[in-house]
Protein backbone atom coordinates (compact mmCIF):
# COMPACT_ATOMS: atom_id res chain seq x y z
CA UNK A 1 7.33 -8.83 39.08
CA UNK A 2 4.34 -6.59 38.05
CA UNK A 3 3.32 -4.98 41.91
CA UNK A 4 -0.37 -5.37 42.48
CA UNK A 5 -2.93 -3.25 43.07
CA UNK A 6 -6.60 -2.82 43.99
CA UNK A 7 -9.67 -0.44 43.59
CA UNK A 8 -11.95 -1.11 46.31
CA UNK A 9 -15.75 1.05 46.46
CA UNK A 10 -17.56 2.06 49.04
CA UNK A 11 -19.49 -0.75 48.71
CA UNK A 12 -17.24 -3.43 49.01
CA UNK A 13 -16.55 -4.62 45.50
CA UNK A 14 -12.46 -5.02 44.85
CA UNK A 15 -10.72 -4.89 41.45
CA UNK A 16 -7.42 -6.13 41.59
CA UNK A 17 -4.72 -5.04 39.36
CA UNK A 18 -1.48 -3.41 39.12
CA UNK A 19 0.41 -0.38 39.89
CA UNK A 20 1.56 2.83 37.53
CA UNK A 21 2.16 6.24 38.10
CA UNK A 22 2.91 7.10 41.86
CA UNK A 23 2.83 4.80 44.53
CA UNK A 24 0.44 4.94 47.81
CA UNK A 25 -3.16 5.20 48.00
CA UNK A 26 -5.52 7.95 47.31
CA UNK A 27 -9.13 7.98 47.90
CA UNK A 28 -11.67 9.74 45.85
CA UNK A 29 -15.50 9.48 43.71
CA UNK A 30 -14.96 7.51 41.05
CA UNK A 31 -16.42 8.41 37.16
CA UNK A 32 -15.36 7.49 34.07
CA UNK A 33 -14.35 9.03 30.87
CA UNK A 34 -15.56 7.88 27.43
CA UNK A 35 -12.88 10.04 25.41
CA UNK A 36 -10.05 8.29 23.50
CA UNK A 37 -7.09 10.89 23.78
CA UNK A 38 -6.66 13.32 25.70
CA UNK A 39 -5.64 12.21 28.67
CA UNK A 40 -2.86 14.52 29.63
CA UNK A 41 -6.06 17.33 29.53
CA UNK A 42 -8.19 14.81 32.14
CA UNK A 43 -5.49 14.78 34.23
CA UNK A 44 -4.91 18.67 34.52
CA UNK A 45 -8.53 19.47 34.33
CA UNK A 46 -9.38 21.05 37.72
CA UNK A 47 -12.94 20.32 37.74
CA UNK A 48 -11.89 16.99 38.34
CA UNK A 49 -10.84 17.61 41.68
CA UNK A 50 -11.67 14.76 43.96
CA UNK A 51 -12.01 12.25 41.44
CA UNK A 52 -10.60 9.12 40.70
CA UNK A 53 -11.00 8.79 36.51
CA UNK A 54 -11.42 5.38 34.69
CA UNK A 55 -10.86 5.73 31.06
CA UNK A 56 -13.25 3.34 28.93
CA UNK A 57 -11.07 3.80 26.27
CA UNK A 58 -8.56 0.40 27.18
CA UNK A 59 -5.41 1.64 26.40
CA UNK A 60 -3.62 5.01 27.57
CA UNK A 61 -0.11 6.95 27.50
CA UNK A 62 1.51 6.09 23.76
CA UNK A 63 1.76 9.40 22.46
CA UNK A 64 3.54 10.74 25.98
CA UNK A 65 2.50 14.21 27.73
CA UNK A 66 3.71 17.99 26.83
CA UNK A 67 3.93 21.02 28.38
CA UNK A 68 1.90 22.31 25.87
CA UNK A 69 -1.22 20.39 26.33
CA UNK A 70 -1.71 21.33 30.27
CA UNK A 71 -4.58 22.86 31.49
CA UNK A 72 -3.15 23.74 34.47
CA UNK A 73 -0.28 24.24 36.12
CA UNK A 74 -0.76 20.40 37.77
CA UNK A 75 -3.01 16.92 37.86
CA UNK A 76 -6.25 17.25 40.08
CA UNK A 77 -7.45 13.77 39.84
CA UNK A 78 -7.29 11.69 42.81
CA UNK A 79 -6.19 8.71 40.31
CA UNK A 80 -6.11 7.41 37.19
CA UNK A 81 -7.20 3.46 36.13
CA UNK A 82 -7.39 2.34 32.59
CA UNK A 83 -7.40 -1.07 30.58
CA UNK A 84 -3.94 -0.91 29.94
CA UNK A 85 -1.38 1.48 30.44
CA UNK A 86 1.63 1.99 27.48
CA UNK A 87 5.10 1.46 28.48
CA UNK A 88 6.40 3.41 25.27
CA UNK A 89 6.17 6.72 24.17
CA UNK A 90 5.69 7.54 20.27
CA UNK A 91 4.44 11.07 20.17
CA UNK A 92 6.37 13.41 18.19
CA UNK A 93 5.69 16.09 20.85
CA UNK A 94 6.43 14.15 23.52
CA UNK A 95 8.36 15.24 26.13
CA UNK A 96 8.29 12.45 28.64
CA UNK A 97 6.34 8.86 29.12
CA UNK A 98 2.90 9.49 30.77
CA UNK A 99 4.07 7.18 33.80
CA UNK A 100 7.34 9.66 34.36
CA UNK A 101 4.73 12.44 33.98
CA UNK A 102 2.18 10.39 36.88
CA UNK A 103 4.97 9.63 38.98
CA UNK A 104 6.59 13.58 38.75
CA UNK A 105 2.99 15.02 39.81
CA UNK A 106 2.12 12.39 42.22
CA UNK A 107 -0.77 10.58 40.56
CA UNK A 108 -1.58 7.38 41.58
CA UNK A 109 -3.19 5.20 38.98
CA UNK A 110 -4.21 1.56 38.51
CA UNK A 111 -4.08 -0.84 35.19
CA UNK A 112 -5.08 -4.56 34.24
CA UNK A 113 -8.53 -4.58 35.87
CA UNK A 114 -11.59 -5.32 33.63
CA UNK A 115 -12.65 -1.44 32.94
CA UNK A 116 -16.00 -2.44 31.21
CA UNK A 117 -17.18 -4.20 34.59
CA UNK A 118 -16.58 -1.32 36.62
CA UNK A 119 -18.29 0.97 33.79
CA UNK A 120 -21.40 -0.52 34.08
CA UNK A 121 -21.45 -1.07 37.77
CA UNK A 122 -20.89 2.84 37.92
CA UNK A 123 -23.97 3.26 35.12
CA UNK A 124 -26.24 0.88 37.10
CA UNK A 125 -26.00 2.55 40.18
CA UNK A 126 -24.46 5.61 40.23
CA UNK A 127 -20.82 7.29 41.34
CA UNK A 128 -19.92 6.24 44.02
CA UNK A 129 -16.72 6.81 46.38
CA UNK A 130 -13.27 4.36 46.04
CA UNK A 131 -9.66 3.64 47.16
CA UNK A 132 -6.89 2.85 44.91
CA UNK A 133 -4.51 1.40 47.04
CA UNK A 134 -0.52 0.02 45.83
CA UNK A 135 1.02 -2.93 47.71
CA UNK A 136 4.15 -0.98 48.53
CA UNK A 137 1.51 0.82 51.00
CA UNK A 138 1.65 -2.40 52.90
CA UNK A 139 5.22 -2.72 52.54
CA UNK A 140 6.11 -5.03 49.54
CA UNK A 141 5.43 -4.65 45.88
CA UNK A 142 4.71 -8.87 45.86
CA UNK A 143 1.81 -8.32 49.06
CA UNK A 144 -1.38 -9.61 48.66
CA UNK A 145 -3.98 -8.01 49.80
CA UNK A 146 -5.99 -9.72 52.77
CA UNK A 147 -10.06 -9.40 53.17
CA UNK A 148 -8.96 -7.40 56.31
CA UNK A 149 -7.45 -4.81 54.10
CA UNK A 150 -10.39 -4.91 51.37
CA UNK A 151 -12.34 -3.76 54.53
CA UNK A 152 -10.28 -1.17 55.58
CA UNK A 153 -9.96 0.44 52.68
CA UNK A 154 -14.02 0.23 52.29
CA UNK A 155 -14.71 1.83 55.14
CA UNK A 156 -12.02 4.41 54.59
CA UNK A 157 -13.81 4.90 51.13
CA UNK A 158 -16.85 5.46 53.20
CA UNK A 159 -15.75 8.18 55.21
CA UNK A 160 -14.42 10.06 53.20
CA UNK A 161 -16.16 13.14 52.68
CA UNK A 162 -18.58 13.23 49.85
CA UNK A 163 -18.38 16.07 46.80
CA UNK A 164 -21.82 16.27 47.37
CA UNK A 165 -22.40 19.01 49.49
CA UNK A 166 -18.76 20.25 48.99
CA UNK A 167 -17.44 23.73 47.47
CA UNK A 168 -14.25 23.05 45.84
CA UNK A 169 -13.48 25.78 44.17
CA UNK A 170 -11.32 27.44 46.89
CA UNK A 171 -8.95 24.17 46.25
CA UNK A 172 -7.89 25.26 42.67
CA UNK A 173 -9.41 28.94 42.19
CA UNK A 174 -5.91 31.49 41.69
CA UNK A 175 -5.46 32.86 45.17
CA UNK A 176 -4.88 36.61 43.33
CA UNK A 177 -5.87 37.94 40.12
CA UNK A 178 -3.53 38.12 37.69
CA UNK A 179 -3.41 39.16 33.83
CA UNK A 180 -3.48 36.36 31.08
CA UNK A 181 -0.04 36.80 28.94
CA UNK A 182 -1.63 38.57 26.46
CA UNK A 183 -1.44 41.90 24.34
CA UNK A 184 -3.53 44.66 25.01
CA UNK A 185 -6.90 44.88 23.55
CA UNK A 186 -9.81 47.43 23.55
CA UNK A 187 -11.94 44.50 25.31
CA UNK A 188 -11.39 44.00 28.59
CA UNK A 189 -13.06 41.06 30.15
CA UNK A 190 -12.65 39.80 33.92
CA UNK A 191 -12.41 36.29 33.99
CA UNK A 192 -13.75 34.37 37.48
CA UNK A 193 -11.49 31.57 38.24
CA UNK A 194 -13.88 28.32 39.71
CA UNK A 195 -10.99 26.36 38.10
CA UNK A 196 -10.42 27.53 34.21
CA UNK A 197 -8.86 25.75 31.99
CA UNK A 198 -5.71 27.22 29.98
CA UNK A 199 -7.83 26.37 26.64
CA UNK A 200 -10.42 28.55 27.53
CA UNK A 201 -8.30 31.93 28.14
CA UNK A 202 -6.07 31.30 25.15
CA UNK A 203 -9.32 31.13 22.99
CA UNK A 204 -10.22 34.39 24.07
CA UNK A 205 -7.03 36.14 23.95
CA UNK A 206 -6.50 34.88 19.80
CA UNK A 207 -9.87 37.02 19.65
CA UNK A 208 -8.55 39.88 20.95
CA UNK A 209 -9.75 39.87 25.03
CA UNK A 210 -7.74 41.25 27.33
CA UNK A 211 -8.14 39.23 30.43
CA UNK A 212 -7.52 39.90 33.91
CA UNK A 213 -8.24 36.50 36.38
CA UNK A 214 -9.60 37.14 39.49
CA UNK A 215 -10.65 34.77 42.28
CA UNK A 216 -14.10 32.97 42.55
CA UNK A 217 -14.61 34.85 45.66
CA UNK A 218 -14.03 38.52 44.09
CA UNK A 219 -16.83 40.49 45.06
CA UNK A 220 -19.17 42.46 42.53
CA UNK A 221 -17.38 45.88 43.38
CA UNK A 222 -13.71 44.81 42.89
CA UNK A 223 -15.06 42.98 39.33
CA UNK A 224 -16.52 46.30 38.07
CA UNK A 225 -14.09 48.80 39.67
CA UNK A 226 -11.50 47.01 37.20
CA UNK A 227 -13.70 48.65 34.11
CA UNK A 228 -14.25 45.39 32.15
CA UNK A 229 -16.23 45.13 28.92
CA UNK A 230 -17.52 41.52 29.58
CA UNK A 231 -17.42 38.63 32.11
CA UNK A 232 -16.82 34.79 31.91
CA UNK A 233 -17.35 32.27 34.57
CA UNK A 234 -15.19 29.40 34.21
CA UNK A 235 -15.55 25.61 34.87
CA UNK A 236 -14.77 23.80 38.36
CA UNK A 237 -15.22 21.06 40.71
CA UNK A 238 -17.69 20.26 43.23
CA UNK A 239 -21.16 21.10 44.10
CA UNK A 240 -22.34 24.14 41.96
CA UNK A 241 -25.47 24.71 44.78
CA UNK A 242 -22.80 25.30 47.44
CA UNK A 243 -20.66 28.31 46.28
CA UNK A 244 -23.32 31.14 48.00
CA UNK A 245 -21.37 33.88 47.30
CA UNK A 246 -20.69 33.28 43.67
CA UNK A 247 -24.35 33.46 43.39
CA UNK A 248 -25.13 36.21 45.14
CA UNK A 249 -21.89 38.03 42.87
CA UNK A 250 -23.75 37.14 39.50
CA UNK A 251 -27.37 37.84 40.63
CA UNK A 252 -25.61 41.71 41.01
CA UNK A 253 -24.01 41.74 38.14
CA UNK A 254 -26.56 39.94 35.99
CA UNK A 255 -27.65 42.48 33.22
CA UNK A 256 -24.81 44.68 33.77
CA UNK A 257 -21.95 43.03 31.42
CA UNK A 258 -21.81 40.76 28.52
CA UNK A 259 -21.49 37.17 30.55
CA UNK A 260 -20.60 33.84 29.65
CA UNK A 261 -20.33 30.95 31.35
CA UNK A 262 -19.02 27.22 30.92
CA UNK A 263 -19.34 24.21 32.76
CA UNK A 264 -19.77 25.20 36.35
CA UNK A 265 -20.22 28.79 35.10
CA UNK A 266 -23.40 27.71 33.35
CA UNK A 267 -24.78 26.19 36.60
CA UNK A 268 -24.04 29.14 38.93
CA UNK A 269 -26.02 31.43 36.32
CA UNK A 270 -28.97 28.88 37.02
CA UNK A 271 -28.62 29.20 40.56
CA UNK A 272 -28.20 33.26 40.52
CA UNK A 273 -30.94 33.63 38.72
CA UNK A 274 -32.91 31.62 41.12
CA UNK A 275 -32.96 28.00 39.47
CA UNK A 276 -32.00 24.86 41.07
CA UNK A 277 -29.21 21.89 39.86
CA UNK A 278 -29.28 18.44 40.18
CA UNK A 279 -26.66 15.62 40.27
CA UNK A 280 -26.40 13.26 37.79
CA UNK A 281 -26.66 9.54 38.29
CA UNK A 282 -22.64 8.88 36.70
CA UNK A 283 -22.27 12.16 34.90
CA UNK A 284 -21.01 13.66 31.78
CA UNK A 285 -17.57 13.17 30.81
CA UNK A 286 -16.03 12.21 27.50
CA UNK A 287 -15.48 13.46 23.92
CA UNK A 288 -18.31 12.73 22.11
CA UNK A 289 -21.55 13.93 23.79
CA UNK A 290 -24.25 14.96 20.95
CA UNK A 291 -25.99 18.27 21.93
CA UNK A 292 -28.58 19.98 19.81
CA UNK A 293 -28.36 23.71 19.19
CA UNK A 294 -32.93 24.08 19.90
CA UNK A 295 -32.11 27.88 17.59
CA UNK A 296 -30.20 26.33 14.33
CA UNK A 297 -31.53 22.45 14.72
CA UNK A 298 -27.47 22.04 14.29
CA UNK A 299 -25.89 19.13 16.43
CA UNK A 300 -22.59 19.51 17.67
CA UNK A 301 -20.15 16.82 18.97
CA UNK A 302 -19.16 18.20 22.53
CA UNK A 303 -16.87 17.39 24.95
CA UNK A 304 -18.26 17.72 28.42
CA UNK A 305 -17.38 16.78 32.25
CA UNK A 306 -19.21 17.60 34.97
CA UNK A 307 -21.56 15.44 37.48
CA UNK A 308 -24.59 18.17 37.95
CA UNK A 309 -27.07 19.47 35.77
CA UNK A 310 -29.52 22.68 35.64
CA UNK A 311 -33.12 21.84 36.14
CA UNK A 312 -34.55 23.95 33.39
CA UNK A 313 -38.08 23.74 34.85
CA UNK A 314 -36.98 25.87 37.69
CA UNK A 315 -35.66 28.67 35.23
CA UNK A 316 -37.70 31.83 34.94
CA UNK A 317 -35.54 34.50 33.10
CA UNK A 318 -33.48 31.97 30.73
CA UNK A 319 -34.05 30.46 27.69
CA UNK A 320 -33.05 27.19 27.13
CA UNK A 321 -30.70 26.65 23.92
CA UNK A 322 -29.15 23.61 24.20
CA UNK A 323 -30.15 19.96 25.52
CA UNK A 324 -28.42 16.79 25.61
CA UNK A 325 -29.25 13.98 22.85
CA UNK A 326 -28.70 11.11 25.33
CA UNK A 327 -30.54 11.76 28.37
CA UNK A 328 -32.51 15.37 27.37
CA UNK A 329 -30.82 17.66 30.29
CA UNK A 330 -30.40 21.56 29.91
CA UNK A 331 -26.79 22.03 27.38
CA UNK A 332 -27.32 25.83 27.03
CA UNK A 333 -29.08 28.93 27.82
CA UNK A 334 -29.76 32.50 26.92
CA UNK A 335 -31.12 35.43 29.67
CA UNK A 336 -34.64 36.39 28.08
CA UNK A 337 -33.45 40.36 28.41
CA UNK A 338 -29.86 40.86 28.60
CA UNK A 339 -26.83 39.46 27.03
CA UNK A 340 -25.79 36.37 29.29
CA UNK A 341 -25.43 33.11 27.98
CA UNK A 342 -23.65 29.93 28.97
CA UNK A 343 -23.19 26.46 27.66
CA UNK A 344 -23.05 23.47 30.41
CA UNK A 345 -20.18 21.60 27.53
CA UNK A 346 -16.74 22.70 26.74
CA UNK A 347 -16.32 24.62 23.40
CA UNK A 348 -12.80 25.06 24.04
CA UNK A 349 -11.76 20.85 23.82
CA UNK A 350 -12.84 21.10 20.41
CA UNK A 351 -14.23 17.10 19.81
CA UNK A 352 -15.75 18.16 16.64
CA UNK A 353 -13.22 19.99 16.16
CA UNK A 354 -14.75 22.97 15.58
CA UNK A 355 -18.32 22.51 16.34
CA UNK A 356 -18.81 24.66 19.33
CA UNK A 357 -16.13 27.60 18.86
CA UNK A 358 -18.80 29.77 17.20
CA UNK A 359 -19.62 30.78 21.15
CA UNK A 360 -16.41 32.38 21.79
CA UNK A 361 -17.24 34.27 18.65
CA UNK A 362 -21.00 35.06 20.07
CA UNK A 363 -19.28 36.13 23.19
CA UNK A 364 -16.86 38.77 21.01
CA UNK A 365 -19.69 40.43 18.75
CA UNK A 366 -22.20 40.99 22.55
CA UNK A 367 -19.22 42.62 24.27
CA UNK A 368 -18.81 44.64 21.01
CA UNK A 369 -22.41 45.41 20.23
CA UNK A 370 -23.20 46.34 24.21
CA UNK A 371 -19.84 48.13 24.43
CA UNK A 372 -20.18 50.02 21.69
CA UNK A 373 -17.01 48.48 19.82
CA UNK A 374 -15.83 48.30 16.29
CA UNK A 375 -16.24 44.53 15.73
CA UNK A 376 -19.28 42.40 14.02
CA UNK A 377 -22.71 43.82 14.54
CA UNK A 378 -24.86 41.61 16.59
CA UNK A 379 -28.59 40.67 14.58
CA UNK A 380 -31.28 42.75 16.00
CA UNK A 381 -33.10 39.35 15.75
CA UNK A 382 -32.11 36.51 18.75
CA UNK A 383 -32.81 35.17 21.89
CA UNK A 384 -31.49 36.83 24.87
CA UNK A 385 -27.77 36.47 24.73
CA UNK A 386 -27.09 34.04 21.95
CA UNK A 387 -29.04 35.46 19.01
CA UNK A 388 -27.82 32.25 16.22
């Protein structure tokens, strides 16, 4: 006997199904992901701290997880729910079954409800907070879940403290800095931790970085008393506006190093700078997100995740270089005067596949160029930071 399950929103509405992956009950804001593969990256992705994931993609797990493909050193979802989970493994680099994996790492995940349903209830109005809950919570894998229990876990969904509002990045930012496994280069580049993904640093290291991690909360003195050539401001969860001090860090170092920022890092640029962000109605997250590059006219096929959005219209001293062929928010930006740029997708997750990796290249030739380094001579003609 399959043991049931149940998603249950702050609102009230219940989708029964059945258990995988660890059992209990976690609580967390629900989104969903429009990506087909790739879930072993999802699930190790620290921005997605605090979230519970649904997959739109029905079916999930038949090519198994890897060591290889982590992002991190461990899941930071609050749960996983697809269409259908697979029971077999058929990957050639698999390692173990994505359930052995779930149940290892202690995430909690949910199959056999009707995925599209809760898609569009989350399009039509919004994220919103949920439970997944297992019967073996209530003591029996055959239990059936009582309308007393749907309203527990409602109200428990209620409580529970929104990401709105939240800084998160003390919850998965490394607690000392430490250098990437890497050989030595001539560039030296301090890398601030919000919640980076592995992809990311081992991007920059096959172009020849040498990167030392340090802690979102570093302050502008310890970043530039370890001599770096450049900076990059990683991804991470939570609310971008609430982070103070990483604003106050960048507005100080703004101007003084090559900087480049992704995801998060893109939004706390806006904010230093003295622009504002916004949250999104459901968010950004999935594998095939057209944006349009406003200096080529190029389009690239990103892969993005992330729940806020720079209001461009508050921007003074950026440029904007990238928007978002769906809904028209800010993708990209360039400092008017010195070389700082960001992106608000992932370059690193490669969708296209290699759409977006020209920016990791941008980044090399402005911490060559402002340096003074032997490398590829940035135009004299461009915008800001990202002269393409």
């Amino acid at each position: 006997m399959r043991e049931r399950a149940v998603l249950v929103l702050e609102d009230g509405t219940a989708y029964h199904g059945y258990a995988f992956g660890h059992r209990g009950k976690s609580v967390g804001e629900v989104v969903f992901n429009t990506a087909q593969t790739g879930y072993q990256e999802i699930l190790t992705d620290p921005s997605y701290n605090g979230q519970i994931v649904v997959m739109t993609y029905p079916h999930q797990g038949n090519y198994g997880v890897n060591v290889f493909d982590m992002e991190s050193n461990r899941p930071w979802v609050r749960g996983f729910v697809a269409r259908e989970f697979s029971k077999y493994t058929a990957g050639p680099r698999a390692q173990q079954s994505l359930e052995e994996f779930m149940r290892d790492t202690g995430v909690i995940g949910l199959e056999g409800i009707d995925t599209r349903a809760l898609v569009r209830k989350i399009r039509e109005g919004g994220v919103m907070k949920g439970v997944i809950a297992h019967a073996t919570h209530f003591g029996s894998p055959s239990y059936r879940f009582t309308p007393e229990d749907i309203a527990a876990l409602r109200e428990e969904a209620r409580k529970w403290t929104d990401i709105d509002g939240r800084d998160m990045t003390p919850e998965v930012s490394t607690p000392l800095p430490y250098q990437f496994p890497t050989f030595k280069g001539q560039r030296r580049v301090v890398v601030m931790d919000f919640g980076i993904k592995h992809a990311q640093m081992r991007y920059m290291a096959e172009l020849g970085f040498e990167l030392i991690v340090v802690p979102g909360k570093t302050s502008p003195a310890q970043i530039m008393a370890l001599e770096p050539h450049g900076l990059f401001v990683s991804n991470g969860p939570g609310d971008p506006s609430m982070p103070r001090y990483a604003h106050e860090t960048l507005w100080k170092l703004m101007g003084l190093l090559p900087t480049f920022g992704i995801c998060l890092g893109h939004q706390l640029l806006g904010l230093a700078a003295g622009g504002r962000t916004f949250k999104l109605k459901f968010g950004h997250r999935g594998a095939n997100h057209p944006v349009k590059n406003l200096l080529t006219g190029k389009i690239e096929i990103t892969s993005q995740n992330h729940g806020y959005a720079v209001d461009p219209d508050t921007l003074k001293d950026f440029k904007p270089t990238h928007i978002n062929l769906n809904d028209g928010t800010l993708e990209g930006m360039a400092h008017l005067r010195y070389p700082v740029f960001s992106v608000q997708y992932h370059p690193e997750a490669c969708p296209g596949p290699h759409d977006s990796i020209y920016l990791f290249h941008r980044f090399l030739e402005e911490v060559d160029a402002f340096n003074g380094l032997t490398g590829t001579p940035v135009e004299k003609q461009r915008v800001g930071g990202l002269g393409i």
